[in-house]
Protein backbone atom coordinates (compact mmCIF):
# COMPACT_ATOMS: atom_id res chain seq x y z
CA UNK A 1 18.42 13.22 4.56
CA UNK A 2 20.66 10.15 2.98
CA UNK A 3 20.50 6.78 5.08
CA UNK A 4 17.34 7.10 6.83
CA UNK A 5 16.33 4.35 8.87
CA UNK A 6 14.29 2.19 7.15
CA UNK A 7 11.49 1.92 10.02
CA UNK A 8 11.46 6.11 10.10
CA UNK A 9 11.40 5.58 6.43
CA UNK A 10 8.53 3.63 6.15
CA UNK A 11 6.71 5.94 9.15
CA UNK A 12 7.31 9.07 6.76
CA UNK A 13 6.03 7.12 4.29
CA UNK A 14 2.76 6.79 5.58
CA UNK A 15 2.93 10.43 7.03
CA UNK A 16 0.17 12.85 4.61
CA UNK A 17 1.94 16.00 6.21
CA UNK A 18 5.92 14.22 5.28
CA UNK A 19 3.98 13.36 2.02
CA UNK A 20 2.86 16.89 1.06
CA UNK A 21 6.64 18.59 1.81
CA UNK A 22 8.87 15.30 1.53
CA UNK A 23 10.08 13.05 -1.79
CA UNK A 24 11.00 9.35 -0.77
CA UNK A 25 13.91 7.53 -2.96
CA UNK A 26 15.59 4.37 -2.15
CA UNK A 27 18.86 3.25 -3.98
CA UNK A 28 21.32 0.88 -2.96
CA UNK A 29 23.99 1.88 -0.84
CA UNK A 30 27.68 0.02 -0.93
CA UNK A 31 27.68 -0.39 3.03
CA UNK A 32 27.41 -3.44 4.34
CA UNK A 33 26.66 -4.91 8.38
CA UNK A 34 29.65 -7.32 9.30
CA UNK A 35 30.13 -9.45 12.25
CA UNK A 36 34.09 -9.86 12.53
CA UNK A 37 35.90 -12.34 14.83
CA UNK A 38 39.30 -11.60 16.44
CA UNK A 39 41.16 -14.83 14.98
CA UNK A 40 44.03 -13.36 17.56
CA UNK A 41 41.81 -15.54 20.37
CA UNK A 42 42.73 -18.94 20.31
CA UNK A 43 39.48 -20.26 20.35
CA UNK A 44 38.78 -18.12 16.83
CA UNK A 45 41.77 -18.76 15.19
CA UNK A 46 40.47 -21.65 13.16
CA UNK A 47 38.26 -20.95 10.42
CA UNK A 48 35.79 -23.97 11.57
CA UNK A 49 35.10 -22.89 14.80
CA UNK A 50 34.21 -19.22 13.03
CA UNK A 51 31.76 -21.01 9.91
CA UNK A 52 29.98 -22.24 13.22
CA UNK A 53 29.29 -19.38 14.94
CA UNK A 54 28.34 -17.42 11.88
CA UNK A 55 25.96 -20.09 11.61
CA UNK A 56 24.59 -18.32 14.96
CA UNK A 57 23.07 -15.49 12.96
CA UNK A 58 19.63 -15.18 11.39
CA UNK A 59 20.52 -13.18 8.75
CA UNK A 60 17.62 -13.18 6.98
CA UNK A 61 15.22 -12.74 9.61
CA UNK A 62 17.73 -10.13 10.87
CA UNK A 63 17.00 -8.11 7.24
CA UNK A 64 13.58 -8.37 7.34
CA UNK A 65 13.12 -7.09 11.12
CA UNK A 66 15.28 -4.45 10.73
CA UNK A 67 15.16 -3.30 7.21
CA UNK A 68 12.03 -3.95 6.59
CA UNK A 69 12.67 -6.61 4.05
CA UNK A 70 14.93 -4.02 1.65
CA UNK A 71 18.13 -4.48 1.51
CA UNK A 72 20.03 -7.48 -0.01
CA UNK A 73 22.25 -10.50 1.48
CA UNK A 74 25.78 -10.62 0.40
CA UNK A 75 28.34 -13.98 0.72
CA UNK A 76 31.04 -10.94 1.27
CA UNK A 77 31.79 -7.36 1.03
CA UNK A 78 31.50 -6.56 -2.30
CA UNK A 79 27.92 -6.00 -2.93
CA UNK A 80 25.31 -8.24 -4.83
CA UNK A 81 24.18 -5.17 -7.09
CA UNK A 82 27.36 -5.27 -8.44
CA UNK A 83 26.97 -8.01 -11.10
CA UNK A 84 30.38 -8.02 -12.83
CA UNK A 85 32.31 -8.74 -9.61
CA UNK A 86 29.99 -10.65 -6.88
CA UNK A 87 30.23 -13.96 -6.54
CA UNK A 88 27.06 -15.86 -7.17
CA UNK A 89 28.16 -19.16 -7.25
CA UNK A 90 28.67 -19.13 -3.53
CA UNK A 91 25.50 -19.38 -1.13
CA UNK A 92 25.22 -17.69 1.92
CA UNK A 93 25.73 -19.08 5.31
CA UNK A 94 22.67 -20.34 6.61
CA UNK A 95 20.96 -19.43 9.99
CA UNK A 96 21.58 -23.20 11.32
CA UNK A 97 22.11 -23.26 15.03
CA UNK A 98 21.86 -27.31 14.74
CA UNK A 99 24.71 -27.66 12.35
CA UNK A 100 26.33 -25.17 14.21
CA UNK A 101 27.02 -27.80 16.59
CA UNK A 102 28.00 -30.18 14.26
CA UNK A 103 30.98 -27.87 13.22
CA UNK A 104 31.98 -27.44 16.62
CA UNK A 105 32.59 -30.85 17.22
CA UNK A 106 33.98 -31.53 14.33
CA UNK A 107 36.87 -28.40 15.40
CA UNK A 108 37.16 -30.50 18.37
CA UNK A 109 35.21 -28.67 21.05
CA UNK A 110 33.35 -30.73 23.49
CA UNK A 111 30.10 -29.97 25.71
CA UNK A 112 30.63 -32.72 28.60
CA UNK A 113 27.34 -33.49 30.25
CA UNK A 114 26.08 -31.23 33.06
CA UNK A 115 29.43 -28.80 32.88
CA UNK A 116 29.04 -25.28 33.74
CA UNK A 117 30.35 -22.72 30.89
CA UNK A 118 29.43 -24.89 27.74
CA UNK A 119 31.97 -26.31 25.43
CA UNK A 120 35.52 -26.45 25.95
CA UNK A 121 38.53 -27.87 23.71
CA UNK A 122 42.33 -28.95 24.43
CA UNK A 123 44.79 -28.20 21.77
CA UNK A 124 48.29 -29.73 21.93
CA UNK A 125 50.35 -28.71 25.19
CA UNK A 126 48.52 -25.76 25.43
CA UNK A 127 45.59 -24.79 28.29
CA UNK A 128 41.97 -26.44 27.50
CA UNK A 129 40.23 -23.65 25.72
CA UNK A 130 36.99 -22.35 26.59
CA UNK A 131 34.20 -21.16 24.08
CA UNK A 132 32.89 -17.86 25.40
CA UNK A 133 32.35 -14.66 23.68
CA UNK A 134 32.19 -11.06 24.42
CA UNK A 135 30.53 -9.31 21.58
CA UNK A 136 31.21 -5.53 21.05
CA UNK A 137 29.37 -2.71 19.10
CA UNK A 138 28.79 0.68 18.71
CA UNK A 139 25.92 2.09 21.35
CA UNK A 140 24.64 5.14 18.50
CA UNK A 141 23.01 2.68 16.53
CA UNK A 142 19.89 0.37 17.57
CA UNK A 143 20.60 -2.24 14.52
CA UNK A 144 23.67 -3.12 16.00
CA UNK A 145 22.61 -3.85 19.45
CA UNK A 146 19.54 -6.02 17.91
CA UNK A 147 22.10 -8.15 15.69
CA UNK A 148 24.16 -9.01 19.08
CA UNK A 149 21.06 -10.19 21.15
CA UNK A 150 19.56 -12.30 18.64
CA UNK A 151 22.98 -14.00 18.42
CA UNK A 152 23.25 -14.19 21.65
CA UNK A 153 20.20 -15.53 21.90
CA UNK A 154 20.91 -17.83 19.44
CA UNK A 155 24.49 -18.85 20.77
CA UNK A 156 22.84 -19.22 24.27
CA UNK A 157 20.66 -21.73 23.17
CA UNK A 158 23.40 -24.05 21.93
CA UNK A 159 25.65 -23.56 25.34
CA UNK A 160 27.59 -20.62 24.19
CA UNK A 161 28.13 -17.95 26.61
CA UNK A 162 28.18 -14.40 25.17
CA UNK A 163 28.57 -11.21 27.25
CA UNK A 164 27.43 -8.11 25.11
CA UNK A 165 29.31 -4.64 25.57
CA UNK A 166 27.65 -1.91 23.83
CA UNK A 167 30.51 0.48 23.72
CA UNK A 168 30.56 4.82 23.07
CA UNK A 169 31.63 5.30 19.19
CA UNK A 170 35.38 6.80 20.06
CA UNK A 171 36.04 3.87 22.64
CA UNK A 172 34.40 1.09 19.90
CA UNK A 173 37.46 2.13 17.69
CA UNK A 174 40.23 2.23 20.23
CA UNK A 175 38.84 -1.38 21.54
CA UNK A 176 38.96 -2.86 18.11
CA UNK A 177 42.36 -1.55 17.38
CA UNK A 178 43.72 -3.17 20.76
CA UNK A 179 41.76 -5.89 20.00
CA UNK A 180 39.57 -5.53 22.90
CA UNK A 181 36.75 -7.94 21.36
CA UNK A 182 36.27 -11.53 20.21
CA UNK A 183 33.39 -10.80 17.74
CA UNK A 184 32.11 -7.15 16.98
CA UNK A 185 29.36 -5.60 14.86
CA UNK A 186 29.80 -3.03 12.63
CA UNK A 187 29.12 -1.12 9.23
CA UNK A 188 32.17 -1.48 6.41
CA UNK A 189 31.19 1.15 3.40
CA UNK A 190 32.51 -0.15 0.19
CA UNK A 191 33.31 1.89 -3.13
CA UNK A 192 31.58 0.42 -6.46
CA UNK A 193 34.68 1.40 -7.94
CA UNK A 194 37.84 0.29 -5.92
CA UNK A 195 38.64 -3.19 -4.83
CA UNK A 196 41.56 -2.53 -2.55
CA UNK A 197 41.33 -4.88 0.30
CA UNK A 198 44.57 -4.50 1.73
CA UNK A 199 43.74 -2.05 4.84
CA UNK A 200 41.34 -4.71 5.88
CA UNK A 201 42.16 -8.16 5.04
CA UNK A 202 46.03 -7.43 4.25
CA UNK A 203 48.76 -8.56 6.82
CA UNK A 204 49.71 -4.96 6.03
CA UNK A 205 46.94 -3.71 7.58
CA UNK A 206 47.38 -5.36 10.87
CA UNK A 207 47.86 -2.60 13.70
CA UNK A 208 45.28 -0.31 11.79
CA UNK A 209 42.17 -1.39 9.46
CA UNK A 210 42.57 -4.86 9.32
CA UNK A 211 41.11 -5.26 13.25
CA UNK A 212 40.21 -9.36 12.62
CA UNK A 213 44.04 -10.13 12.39
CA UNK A 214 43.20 -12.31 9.51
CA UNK A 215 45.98 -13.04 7.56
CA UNK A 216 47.24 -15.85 4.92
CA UNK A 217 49.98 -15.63 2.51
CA UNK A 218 47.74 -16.80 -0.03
CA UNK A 219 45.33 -14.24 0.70
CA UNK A 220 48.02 -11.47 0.89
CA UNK A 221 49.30 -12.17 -2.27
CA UNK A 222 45.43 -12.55 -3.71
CA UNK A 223 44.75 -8.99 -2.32
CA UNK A 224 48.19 -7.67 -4.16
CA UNK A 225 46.58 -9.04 -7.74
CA UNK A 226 43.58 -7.95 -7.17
CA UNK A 227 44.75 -4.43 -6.42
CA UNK A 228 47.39 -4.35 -9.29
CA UNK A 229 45.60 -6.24 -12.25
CA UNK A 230 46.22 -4.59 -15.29
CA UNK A 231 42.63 -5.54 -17.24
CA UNK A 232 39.27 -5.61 -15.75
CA UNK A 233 38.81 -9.17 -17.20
CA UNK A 234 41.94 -9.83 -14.89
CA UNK A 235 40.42 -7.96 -12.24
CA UNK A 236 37.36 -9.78 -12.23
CA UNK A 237 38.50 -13.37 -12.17
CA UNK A 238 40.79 -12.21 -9.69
């Protein structure tokens, strides 16, 4: 039974009839829970306003109440175990609702006194932009659910609006593909083996994997060297 949950893990654990016709093995896996904003929105397209509201998530107290403290934090999607290619010069973003604010202000949004709906921003010609979320996620899966309320919870606090919309499995897909979302949660599974990040990440993948939008030449042509290195030394600093 591979990818138990790790609070039915720990209740087996502690079971003597699971113990007497059961073995129990942990290992790490290559999956990894994401939060993903739709930098399509205009009030997500700038990667300040994003650092913010990641800054929304307790990601460590997340870990620990749902995994039971196993598990591992990660600055990206390649996994920590993997010593030759994570980054560990870069720190995790920290669960700082305070400085949260600070980075919103500095991306120019606003929170006038005693108005209704939070903070709100006016770019160039354009309509004055409003900061609230809708967050989307798969219904089959309880960890997903309690990532969205404590960031709601979280994002509440600091004037944020955020609707939730736990969605049926088949519809999450179709919504992310049509971009039906401004931040979702969800499971990527990585390969120890394969660093090919162009289905996500890759302007080429817009319209399938890559469900963010995110896109930079300089990332695009990262994601091409990466993929088509011809060392692992290469590879690596890549």
């Amino acid at each position: 039974f591979p990818q138990i949950p790790a609070r039915e893990f720990a209740r087996l654990q502690a079971s003597p009839a699971a113990q007497a016709s059961l073995r129990f093995f942990s290992t790490p896996s290559y999956d990894v829970l994401t939060a993903g904003f739709n930098t399509r929105r205009p009030a997500l397209a700038d990667a300040l306003t994003r650092r913010a509201l990641s800054q929304c998530f307790d990601a460590a107290g997340l870990l620990q109440a749902t995994q039971l403290g196993g598990g591992k934090r990660t600055v990206g999607i390649i996994s920590p175990v993997d010593r030759t290619n994570y980054n560990d010069s870069l720190a995790p973003i920290p669960f700082d609702p305070s400085g949260a604010a600070v980075l919103l202000r500095q991306a120019g949004w606003q929170r006038p006194a005693g108005a209704a709906g939070g903070w709100f921003r006016k770019t160039g010609a354009g309509p004055r932009q409003q900061l609230r979320l809708m967050v989307r996620y798969r219904t089959d899966e309880a960890l997903f659910a309690t990532v969205a309320l404590q960031f709601q919870a979280a994002a509440s606090a600091l004037g944020i609006p955020v609707a939730l919309q736990p969605t049926e499995s088949g519809a999450f897909s179709t919504a992310l593909q049509a971009g039906d979302f401004d931040v979702y949660v969800r499971i990527l599974k990585g390969n120890p083996s394969m660093f090919n990040f162009t289905p996500i990440l890759h302007s080429l993948g817009m319209g399938a994997g890559n469900t963010t939008g995110f896109n930079t030449p300089a990332s695009d042509q990262l994601i091409k060297a990466i993929a088509a290195a011809d060392s692992k030394v290469h590879q690596v600093r890549l």
